[in-house]
N, C-alpha and C. Protein backbone atom coordinates (compact mmCIF):
# COMPACT_ATOMS: atom_id res chain seq x y z
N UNK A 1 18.16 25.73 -4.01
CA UNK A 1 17.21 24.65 -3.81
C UNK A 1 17.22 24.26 -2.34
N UNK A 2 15.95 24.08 -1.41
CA UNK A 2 15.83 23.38 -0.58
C UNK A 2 16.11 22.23 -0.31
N UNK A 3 16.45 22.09 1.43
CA UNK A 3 17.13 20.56 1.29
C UNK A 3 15.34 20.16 1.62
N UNK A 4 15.17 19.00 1.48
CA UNK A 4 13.68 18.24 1.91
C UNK A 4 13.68 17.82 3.53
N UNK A 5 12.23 17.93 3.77
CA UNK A 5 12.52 17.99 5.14
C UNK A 5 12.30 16.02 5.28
N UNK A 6 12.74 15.47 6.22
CA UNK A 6 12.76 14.17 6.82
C UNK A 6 12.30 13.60 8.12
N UNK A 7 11.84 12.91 7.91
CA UNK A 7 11.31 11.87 9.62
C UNK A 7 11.63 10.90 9.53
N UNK A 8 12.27 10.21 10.42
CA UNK A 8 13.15 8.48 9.98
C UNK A 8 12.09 7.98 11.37
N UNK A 9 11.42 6.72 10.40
CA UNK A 9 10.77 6.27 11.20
C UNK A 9 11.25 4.56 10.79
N UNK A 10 11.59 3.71 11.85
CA UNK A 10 12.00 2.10 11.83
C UNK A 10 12.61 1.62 10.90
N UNK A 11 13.81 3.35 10.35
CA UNK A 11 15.00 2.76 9.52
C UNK A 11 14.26 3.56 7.87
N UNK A 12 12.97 4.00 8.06
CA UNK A 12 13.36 4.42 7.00
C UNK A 12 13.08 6.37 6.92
N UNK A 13 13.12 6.30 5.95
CA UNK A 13 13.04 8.43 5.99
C UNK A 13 12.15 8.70 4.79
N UNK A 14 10.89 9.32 5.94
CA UNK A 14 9.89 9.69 4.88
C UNK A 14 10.31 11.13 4.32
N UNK A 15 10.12 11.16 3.21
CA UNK A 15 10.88 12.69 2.45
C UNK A 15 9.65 14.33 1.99
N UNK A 16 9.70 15.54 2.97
CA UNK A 16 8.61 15.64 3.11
C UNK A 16 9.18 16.96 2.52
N UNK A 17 9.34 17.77 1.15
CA UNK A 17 9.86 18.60 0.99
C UNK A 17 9.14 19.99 1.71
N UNK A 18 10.15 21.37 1.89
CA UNK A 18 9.96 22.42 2.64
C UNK A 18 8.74 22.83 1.92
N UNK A 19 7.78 23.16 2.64
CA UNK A 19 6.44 24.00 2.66
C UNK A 19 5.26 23.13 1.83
N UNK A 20 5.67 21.77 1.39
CA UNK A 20 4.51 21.43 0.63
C UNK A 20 3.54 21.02 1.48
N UNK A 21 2.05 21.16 1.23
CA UNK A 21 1.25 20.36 2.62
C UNK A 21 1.38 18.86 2.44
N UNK A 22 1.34 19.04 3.85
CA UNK A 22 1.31 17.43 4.41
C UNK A 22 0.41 16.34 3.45
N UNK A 23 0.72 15.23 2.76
CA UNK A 23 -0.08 14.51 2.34
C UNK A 23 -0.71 13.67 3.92
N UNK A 24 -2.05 12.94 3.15
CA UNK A 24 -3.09 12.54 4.14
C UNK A 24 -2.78 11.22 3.77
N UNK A 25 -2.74 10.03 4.63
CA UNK A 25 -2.67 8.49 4.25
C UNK A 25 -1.53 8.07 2.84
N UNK A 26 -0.51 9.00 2.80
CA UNK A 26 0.59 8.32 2.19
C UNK A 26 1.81 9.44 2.56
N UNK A 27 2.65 9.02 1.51
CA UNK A 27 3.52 9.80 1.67
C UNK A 27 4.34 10.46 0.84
N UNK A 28 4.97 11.34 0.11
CA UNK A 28 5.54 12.20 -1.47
C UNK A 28 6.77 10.99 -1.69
N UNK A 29 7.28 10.60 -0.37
CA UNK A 29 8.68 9.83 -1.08
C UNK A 29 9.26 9.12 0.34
N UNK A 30 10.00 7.91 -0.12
CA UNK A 30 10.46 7.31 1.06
C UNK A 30 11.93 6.64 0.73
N UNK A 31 12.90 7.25 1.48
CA UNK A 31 14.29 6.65 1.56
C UNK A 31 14.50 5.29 2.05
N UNK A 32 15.18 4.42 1.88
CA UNK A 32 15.39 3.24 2.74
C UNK A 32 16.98 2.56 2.14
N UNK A 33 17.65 2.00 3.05
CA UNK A 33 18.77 1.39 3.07
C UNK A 33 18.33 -0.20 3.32
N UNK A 34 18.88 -0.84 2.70
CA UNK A 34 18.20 -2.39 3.15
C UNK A 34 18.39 -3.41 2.29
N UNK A 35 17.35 -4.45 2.58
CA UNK A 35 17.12 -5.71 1.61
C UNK A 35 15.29 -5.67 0.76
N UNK A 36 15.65 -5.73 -0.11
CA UNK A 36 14.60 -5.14 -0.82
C UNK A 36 13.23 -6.02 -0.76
N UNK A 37 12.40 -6.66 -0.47
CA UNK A 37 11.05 -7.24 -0.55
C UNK A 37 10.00 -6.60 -1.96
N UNK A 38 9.61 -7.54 -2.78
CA UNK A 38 9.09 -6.71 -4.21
C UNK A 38 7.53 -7.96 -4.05
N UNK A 39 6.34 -7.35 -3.87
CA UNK A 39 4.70 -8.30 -4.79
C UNK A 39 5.03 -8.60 -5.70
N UNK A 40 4.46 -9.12 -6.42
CA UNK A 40 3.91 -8.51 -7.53
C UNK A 40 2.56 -7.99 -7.02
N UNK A 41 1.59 -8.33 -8.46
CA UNK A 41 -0.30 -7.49 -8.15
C UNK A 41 -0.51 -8.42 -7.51
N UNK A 42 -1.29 -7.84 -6.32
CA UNK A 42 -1.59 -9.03 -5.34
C UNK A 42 -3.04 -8.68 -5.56
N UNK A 43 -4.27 -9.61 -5.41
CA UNK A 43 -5.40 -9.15 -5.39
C UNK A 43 -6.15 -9.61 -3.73
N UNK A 44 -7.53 -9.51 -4.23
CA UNK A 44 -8.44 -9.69 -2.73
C UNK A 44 -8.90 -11.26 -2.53
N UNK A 45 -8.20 -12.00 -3.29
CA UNK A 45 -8.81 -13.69 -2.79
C UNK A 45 -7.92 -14.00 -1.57
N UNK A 46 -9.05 -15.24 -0.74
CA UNK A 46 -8.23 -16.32 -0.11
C UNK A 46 -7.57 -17.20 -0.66
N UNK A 47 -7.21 -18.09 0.28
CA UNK A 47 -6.62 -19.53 0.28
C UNK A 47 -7.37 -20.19 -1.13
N UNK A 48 -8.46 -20.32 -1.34
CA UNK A 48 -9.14 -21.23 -2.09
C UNK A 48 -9.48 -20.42 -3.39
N UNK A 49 -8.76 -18.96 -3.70
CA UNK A 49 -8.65 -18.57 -4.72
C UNK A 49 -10.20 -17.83 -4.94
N UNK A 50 -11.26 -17.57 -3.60
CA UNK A 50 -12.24 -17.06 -3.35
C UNK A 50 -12.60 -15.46 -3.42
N UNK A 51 -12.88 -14.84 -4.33
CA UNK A 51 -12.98 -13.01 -3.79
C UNK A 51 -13.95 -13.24 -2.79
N UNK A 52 -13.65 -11.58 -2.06
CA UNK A 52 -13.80 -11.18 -1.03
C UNK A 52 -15.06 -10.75 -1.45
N UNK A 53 -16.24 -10.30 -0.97
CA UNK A 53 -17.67 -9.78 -1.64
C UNK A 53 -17.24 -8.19 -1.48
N UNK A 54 -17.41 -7.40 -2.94
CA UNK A 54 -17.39 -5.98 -2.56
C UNK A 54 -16.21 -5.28 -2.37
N UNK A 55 -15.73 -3.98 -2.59
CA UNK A 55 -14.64 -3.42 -2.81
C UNK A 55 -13.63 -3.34 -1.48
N UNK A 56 -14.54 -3.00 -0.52
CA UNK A 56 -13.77 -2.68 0.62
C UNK A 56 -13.16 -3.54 1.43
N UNK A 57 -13.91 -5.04 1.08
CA UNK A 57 -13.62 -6.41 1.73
C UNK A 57 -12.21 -6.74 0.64
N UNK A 58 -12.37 -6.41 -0.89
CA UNK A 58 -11.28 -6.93 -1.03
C UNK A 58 -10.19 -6.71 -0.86
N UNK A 59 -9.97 -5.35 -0.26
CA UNK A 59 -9.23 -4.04 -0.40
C UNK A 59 -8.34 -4.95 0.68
N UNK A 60 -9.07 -5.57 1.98
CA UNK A 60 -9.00 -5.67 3.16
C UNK A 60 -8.29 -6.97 2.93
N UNK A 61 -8.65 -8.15 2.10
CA UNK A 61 -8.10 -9.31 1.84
C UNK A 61 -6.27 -9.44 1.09
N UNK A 62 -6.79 -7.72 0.15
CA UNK A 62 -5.50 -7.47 -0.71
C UNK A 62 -4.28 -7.78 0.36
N UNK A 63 -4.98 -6.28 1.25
CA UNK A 63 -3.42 -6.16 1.99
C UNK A 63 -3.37 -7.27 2.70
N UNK A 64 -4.04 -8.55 3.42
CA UNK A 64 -4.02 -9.28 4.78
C UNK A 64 -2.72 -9.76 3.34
N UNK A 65 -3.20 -10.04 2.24
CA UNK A 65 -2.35 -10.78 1.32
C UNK A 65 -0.99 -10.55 1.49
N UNK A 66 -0.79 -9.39 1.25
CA UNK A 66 0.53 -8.79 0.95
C UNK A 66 1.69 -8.59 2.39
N UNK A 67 0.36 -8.29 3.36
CA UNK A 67 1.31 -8.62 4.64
C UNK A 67 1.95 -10.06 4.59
N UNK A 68 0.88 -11.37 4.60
CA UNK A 68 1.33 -12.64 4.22
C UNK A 68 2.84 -12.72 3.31
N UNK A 69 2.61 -12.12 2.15
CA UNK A 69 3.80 -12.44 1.15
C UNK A 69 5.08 -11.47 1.83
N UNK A 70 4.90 -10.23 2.71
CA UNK A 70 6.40 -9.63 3.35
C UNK A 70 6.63 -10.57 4.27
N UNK A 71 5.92 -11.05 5.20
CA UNK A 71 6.30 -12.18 6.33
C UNK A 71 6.77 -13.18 5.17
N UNK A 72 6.72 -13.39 4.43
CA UNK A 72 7.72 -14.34 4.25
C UNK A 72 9.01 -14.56 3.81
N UNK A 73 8.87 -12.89 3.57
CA UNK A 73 10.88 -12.56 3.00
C UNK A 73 11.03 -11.63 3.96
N UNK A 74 10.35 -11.97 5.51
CA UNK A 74 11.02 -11.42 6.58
C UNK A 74 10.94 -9.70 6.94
N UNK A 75 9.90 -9.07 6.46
CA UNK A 75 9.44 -8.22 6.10
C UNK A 75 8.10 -7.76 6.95
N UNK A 76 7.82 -6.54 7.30
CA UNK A 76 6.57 -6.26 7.98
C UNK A 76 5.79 -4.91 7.31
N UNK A 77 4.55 -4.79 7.97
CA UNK A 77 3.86 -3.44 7.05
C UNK A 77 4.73 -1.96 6.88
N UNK A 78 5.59 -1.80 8.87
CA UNK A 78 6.28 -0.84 8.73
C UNK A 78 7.86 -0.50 7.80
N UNK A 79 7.96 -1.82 7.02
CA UNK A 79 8.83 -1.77 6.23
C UNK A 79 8.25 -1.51 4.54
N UNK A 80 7.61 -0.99 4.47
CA UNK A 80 6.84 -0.95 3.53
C UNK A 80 7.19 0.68 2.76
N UNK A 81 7.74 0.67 1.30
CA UNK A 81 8.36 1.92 1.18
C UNK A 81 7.47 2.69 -0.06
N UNK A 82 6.55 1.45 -0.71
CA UNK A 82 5.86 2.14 -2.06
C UNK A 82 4.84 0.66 -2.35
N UNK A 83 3.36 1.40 -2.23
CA UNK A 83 2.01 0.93 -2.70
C UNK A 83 1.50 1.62 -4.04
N UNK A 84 1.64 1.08 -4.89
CA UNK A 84 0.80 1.20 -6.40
C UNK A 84 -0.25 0.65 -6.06
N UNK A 85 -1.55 1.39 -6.52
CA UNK A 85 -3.06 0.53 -6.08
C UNK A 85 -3.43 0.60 -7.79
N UNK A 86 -4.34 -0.10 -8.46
CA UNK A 86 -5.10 -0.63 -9.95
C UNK A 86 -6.50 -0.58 -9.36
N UNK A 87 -7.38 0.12 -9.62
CA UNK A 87 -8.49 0.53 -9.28
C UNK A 87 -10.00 -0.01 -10.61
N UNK A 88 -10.36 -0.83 -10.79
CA UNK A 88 -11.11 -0.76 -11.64
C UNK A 88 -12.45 0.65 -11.83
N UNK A 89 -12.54 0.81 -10.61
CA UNK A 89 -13.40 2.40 -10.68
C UNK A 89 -12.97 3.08 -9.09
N UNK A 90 -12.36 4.38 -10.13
CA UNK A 90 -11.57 5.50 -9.12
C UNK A 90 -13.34 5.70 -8.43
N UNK A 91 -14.47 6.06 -8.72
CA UNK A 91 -15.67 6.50 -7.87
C UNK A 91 -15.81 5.28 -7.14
N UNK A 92 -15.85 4.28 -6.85
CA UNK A 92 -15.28 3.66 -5.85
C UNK A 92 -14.38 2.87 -5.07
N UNK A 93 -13.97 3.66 -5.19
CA UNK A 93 -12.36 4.21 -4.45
C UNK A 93 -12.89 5.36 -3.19
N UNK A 94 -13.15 6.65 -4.01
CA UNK A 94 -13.32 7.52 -3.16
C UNK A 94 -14.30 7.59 -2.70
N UNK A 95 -15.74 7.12 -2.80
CA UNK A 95 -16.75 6.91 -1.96
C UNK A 95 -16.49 6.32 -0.60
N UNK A 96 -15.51 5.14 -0.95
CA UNK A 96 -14.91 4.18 0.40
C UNK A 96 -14.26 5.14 1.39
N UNK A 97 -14.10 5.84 1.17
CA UNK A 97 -12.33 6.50 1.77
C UNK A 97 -12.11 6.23 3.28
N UNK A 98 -13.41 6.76 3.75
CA UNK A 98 -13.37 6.06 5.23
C UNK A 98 -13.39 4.69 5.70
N UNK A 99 -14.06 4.12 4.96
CA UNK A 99 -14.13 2.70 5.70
C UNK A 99 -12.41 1.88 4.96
N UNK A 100 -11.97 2.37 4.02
CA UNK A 100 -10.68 1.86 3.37
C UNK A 100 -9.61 2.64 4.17
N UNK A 101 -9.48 3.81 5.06
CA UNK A 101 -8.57 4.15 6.05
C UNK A 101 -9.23 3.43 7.11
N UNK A 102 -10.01 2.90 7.63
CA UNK A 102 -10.36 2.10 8.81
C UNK A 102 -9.42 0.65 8.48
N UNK A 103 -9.53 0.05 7.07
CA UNK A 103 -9.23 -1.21 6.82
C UNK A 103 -7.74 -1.46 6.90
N UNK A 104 -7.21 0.01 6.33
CA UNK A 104 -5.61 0.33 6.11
C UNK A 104 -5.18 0.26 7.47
N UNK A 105 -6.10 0.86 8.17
CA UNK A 105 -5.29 0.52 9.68
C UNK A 105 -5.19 -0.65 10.48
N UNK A 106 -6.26 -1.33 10.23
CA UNK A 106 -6.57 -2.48 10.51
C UNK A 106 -5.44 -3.80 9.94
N UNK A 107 -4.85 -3.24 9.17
CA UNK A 107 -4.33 -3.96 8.74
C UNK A 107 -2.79 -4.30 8.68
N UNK A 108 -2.59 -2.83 8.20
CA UNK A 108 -1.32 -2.32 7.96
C UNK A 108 -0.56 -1.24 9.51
N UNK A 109 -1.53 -0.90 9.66
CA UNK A 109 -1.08 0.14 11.15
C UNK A 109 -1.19 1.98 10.49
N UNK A 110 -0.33 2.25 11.01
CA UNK A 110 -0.51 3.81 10.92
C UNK A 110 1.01 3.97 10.07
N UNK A 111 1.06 3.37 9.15
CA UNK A 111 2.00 3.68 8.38
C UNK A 111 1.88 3.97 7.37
N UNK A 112 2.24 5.11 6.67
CA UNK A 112 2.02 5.61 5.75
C UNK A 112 3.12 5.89 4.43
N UNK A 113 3.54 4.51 3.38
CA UNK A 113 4.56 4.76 2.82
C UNK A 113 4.23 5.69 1.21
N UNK A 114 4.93 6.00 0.38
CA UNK A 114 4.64 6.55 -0.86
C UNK A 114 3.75 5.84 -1.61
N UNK A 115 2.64 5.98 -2.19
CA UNK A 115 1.99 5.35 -3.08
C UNK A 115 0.98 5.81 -4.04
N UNK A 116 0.58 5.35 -5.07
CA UNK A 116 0.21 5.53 -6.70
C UNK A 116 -1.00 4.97 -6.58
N UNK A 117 -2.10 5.33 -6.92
CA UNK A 117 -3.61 5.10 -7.31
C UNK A 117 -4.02 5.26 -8.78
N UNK A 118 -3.73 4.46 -9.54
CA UNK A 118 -4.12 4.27 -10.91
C UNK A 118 -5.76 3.30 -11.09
N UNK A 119 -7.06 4.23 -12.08
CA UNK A 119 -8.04 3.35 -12.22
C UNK A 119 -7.23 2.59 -13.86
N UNK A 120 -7.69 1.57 -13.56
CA UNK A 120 -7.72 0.66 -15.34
C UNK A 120 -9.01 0.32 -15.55
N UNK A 121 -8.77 0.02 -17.04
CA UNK A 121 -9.79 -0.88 -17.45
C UNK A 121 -10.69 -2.15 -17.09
N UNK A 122 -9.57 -2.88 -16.21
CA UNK A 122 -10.01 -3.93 -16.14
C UNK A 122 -8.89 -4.75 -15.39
N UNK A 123 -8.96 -5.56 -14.90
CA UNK A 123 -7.97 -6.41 -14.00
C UNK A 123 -7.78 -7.81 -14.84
N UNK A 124 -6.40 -8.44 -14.20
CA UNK A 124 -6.66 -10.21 -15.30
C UNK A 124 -7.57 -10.74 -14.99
N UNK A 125 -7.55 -10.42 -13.32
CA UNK A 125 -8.86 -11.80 -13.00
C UNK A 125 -10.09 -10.91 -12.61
N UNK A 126 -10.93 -11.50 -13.72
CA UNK A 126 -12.15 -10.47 -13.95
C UNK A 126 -13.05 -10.18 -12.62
N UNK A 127 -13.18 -10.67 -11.72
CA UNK A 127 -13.72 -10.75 -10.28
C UNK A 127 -13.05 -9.77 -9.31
N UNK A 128 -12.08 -9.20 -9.82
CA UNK A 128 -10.61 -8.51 -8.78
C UNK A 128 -11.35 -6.76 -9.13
N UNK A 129 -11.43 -5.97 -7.96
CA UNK A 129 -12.08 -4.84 -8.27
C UNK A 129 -10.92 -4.20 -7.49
N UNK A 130 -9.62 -4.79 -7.28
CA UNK A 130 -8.29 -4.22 -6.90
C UNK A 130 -7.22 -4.83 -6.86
N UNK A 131 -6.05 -4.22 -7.35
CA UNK A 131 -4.87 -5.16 -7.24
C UNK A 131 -3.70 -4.05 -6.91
N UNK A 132 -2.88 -4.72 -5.90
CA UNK A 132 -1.89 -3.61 -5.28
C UNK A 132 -0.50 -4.50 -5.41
N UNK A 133 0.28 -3.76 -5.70
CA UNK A 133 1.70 -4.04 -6.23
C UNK A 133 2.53 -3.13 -4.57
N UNK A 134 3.19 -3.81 -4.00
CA UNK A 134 3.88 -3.78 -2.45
C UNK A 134 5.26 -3.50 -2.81
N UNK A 135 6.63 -2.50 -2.31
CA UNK A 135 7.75 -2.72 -2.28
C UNK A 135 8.07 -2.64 -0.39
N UNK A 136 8.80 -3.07 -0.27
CA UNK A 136 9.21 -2.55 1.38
C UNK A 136 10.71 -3.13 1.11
N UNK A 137 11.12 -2.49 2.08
CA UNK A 137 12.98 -2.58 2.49
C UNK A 137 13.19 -3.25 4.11
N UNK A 138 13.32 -3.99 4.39
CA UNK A 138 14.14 -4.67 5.97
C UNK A 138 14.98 -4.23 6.07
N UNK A 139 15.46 -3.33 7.01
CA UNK A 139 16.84 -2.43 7.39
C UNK A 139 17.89 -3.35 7.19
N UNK A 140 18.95 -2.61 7.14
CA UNK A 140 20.38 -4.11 7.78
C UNK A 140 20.43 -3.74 8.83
């Protein structure tokens, strides 16, 4: 068995096994040593419990969200080790793709941790056309 190949980037080690191709905007697996930071489903409202109009705006509100909730257990985007996304419709999802890697960057930076794209049925809060569940690790 191959050992997996690795890149340690700000403490953590993205896990990139021998010969598989490169994934695009995530990553197969991510090591980290640390203090753990956990979301829950975060969705696309503001302050006043407002959605965002449209998929890509909420996409954009999700994460401003979730950055919000790591800053507060001391936590940043590049600590970020696994994104689960809840998709109410995977076709738009992938129609977005560009303007949702524009937003990802915008938001989050050029970091790319492990993460899961599941469509459902339906979300709790019927207005939510996304909800993303965040883990990240703060080095010691």
């Amino acid at each position: 068995m191959r050992k997996p190949e690795a890149a340690v980037t700000g403490g953590l080690q993205v896990l990139q096994p021998s010969g598989w191709p490169q994934p695009k905007g995530y990553a197969n697996g991510v090591m980290a040593e640390g203090r753990l930071v956990v979301t829950g489903g975060v969705v696309g409202w503001d302050l006043a419990g407002q959605f965002a109009e449209g998929f890509v705006a909420q996409v954009r509100q999700t994460l401003e969200n979730i950055v919000a909730i790591l800053a507060e257990g001391g936590a940043r985007p590049d600590h970020l080790v696994r994104l689960t996304w809840y998709v109410v419709d995977m076709d738009e999802y992938v129609t977005n793709l560009k303007a949702l890697g524009k937003v990802y960057r915008d938001v989050i930076g050029t970091h790319y941790p492990s993460m899961a794209l599941v469509q459902v049925v339906r979300l709790v809060e019927a207005s939510a056309r996304v909800e993303i569940e965040a883990t990240a690790v703060v080095p010691r």
